[in-house]
N, C-alpha and C. Protein backbone atom coordinates (compact mmCIF):
# COMPACT_ATOMS: atom_id res chain seq x y z
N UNK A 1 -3.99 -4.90 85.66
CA UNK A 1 -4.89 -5.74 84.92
C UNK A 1 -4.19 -6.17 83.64
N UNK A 2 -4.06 -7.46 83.24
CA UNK A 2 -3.47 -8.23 82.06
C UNK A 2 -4.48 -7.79 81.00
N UNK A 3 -5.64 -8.41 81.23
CA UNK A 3 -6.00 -8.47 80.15
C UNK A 3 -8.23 -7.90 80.31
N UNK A 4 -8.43 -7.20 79.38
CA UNK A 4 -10.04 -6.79 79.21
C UNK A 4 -11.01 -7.31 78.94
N UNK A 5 -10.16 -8.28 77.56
CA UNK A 5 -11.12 -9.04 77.41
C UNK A 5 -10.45 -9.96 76.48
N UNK A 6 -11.09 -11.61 76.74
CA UNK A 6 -10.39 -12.36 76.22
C UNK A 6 -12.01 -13.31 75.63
N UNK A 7 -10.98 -13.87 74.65
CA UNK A 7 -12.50 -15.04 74.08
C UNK A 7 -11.62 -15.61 72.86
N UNK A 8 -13.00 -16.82 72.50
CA UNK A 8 -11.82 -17.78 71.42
C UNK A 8 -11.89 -16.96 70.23
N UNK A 9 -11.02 -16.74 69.87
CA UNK A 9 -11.03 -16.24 68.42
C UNK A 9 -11.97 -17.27 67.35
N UNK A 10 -11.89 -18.50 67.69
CA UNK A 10 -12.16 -19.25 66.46
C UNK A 10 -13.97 -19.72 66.96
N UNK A 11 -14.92 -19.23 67.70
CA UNK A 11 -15.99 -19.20 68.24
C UNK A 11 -16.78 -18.26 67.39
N UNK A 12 -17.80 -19.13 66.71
CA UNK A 12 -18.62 -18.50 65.70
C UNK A 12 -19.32 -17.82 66.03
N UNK A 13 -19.52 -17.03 66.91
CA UNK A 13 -19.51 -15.96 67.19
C UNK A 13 -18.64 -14.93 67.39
N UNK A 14 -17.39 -14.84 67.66
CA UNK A 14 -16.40 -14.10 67.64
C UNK A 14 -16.66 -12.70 67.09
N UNK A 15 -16.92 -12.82 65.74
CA UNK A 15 -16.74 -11.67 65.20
C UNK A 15 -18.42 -10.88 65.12
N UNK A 16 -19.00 -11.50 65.82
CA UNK A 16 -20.26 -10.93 66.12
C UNK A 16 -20.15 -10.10 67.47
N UNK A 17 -19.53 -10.51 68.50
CA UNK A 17 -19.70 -10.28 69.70
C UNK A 17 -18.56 -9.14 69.89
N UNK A 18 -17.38 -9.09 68.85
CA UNK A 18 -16.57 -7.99 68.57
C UNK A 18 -17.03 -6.63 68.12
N UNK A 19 -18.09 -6.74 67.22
CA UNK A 19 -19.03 -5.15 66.85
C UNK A 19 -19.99 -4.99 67.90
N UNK A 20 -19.53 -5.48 69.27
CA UNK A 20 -20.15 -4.79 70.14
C UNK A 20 -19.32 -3.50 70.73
N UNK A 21 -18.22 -3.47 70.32
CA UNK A 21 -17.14 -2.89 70.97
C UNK A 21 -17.47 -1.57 70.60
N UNK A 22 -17.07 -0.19 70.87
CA UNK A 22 -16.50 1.14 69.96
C UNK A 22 -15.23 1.42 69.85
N UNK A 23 -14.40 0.66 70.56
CA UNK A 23 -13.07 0.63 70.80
C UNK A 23 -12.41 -0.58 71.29
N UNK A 24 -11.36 -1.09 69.81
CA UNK A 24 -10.63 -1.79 70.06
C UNK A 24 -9.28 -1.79 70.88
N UNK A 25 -8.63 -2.35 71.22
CA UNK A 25 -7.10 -1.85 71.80
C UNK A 25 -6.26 -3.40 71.96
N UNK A 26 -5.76 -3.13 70.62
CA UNK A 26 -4.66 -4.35 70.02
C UNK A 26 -3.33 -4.04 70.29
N UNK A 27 -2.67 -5.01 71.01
CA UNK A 27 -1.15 -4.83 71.42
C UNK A 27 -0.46 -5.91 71.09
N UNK A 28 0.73 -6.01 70.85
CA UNK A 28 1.21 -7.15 70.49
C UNK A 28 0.76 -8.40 70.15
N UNK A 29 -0.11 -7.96 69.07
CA UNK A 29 -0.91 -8.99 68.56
C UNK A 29 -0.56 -9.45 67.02
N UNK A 30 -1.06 -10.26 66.20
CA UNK A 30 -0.42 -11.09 65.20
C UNK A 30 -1.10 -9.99 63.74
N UNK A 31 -0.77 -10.14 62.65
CA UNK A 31 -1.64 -10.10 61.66
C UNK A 31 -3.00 -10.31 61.74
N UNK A 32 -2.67 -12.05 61.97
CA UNK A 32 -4.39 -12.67 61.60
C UNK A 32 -4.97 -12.47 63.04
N UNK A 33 -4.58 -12.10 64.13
CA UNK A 33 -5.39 -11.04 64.99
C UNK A 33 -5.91 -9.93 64.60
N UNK A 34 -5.32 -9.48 64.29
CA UNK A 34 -5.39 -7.93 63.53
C UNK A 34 -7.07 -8.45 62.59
N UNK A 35 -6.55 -8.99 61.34
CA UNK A 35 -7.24 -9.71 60.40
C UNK A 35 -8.75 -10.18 60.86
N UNK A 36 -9.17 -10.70 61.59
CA UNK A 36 -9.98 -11.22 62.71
C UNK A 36 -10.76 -10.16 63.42
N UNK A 37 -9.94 -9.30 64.03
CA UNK A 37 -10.75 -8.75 65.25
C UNK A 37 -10.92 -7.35 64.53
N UNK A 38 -10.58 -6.78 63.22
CA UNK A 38 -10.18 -5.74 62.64
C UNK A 38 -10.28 -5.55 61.26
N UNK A 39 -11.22 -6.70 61.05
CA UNK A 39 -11.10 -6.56 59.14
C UNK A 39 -11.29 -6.05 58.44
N UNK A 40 -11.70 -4.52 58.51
CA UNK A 40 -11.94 -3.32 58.23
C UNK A 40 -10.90 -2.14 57.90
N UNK A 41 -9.62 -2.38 59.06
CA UNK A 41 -8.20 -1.79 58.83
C UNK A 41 -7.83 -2.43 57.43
N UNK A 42 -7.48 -2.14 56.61
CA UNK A 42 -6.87 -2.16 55.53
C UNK A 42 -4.96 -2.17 55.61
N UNK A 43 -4.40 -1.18 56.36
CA UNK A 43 -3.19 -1.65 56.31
C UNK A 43 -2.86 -1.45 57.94
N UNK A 44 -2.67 -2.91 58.04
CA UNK A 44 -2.27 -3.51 59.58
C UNK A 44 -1.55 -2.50 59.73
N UNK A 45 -1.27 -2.29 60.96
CA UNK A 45 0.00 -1.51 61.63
C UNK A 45 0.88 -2.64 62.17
N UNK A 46 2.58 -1.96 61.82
CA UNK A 46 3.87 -2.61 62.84
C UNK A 46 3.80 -3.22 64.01
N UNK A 47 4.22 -4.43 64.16
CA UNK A 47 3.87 -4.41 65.67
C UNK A 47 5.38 -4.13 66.52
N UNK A 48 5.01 -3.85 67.47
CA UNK A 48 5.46 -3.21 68.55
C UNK A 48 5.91 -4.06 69.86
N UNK A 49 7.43 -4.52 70.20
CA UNK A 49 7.02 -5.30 71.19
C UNK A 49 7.38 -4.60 72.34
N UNK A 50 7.37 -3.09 72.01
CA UNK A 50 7.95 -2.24 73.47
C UNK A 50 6.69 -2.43 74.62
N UNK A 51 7.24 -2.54 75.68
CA UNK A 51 5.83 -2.63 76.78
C UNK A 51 4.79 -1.47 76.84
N UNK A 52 3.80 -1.33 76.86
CA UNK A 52 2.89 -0.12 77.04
C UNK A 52 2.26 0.60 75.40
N UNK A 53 2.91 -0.54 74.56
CA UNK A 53 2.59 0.43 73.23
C UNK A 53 1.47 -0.63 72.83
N UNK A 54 0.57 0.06 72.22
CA UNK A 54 -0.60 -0.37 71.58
C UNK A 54 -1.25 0.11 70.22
N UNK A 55 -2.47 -0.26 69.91
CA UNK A 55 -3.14 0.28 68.68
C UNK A 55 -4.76 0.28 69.26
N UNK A 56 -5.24 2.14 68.81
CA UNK A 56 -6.94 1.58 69.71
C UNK A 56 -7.31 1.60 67.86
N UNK A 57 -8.11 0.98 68.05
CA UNK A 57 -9.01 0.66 66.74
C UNK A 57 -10.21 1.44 67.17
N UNK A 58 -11.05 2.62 66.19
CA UNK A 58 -11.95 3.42 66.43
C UNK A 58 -12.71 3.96 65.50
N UNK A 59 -14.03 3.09 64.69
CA UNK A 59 -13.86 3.10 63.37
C UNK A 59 -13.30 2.90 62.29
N UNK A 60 -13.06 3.58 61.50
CA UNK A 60 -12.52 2.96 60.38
C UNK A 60 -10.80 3.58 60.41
N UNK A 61 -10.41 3.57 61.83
CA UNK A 61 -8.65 4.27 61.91
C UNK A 61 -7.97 3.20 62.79
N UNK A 62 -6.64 3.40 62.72
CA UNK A 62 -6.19 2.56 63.91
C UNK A 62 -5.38 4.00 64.17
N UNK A 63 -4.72 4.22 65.81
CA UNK A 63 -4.31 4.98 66.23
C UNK A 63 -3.26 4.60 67.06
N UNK A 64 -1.72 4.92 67.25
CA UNK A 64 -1.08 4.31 68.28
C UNK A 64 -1.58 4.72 69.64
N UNK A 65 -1.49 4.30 70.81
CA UNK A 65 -1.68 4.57 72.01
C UNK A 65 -0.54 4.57 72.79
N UNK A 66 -0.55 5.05 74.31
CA UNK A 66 0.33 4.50 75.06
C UNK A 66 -0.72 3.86 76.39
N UNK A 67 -0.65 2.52 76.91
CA UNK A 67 -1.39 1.95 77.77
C UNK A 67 -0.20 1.56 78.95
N UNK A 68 -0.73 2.00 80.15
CA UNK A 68 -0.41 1.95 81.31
C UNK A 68 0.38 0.68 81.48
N UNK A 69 1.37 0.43 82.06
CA UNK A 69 2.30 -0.84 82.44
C UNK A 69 2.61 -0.60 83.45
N UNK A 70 2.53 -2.11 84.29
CA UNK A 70 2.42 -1.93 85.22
C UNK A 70 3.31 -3.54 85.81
N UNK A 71 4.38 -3.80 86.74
CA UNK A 71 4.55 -4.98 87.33
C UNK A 71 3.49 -5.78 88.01
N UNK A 72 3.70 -6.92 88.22
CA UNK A 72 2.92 -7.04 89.43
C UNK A 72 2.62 -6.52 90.35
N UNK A 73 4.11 -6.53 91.08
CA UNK A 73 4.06 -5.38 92.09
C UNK A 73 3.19 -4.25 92.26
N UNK A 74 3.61 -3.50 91.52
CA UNK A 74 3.05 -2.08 91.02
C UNK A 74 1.65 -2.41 90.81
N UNK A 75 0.88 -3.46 90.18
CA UNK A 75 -0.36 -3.09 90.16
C UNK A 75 -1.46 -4.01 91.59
N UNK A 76 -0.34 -4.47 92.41
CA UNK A 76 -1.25 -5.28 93.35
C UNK A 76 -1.32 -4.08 94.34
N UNK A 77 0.18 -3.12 94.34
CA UNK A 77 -0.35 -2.02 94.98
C UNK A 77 -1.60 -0.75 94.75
N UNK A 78 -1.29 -0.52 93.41
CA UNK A 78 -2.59 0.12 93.31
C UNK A 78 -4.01 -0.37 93.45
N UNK A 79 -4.04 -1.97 93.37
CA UNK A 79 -5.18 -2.48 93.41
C UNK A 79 -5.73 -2.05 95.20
N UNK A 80 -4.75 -2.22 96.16
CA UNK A 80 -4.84 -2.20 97.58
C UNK A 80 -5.35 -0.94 97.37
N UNK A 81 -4.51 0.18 97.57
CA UNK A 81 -5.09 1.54 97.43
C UNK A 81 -6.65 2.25 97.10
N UNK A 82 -7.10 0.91 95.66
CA UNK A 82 -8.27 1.51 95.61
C UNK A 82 -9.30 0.66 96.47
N UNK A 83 -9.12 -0.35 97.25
CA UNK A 83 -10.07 -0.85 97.75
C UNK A 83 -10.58 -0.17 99.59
C-alpha cells in the first residue's frame, strides 16, 4: 500500500478533517507539510529520504518509526496471500 490517506492540503477543511486522526505518520514530507498537518510540533524533525523511515505524530511528540517497504512485487504478493 502507497499511500493511507491522501487529500488536498489546501481544502478548507484540511486541517479540520486532520484532528480526526490519533496518529499521524509523516514520511518524506516537506516542512510546510509538516507545518500544515502538524502545527503543534514545534521543532520539525530531519527529513529522511531512506525508504521505510518515517515520523508518527502522537500528541504533542513526534517519534521516528520504521514502516514496512515493500516493491511492487513484494506487495502484490502479499496482497494474493491474504485474499
Amino acid at each position: 500500500m502507497h499511500v493511507l490517506l491522501a487529500s488536498h492540503l489546501d481544502h478548507p477543511l484540511g486541517q479540520v478533517a486532520c484532528e480526526n486522526f490519533d496518529t499521524l505518520v509523516l514520511g518524506r514530507v516537506t516542512t510546510q507539510t509538516w507545518t500544515r498537518l502538524a502545527p503543534h510540533i514545534a521543532d520539525v524533525p530531519d527529513a529522511n529520504s531512506h525508504p521505510g523511515r518515517a515520523h508518527a505524530v502522537q500528541g504533542s511528540g513526534a517519534h521516528p518509526v520504521q514502516v514496512l517497504y515493500l516493491t511492487h512485487t513484494e506487495a502484490a504478493a502479499q496482497a494474493a496471500k491474504a485474499s
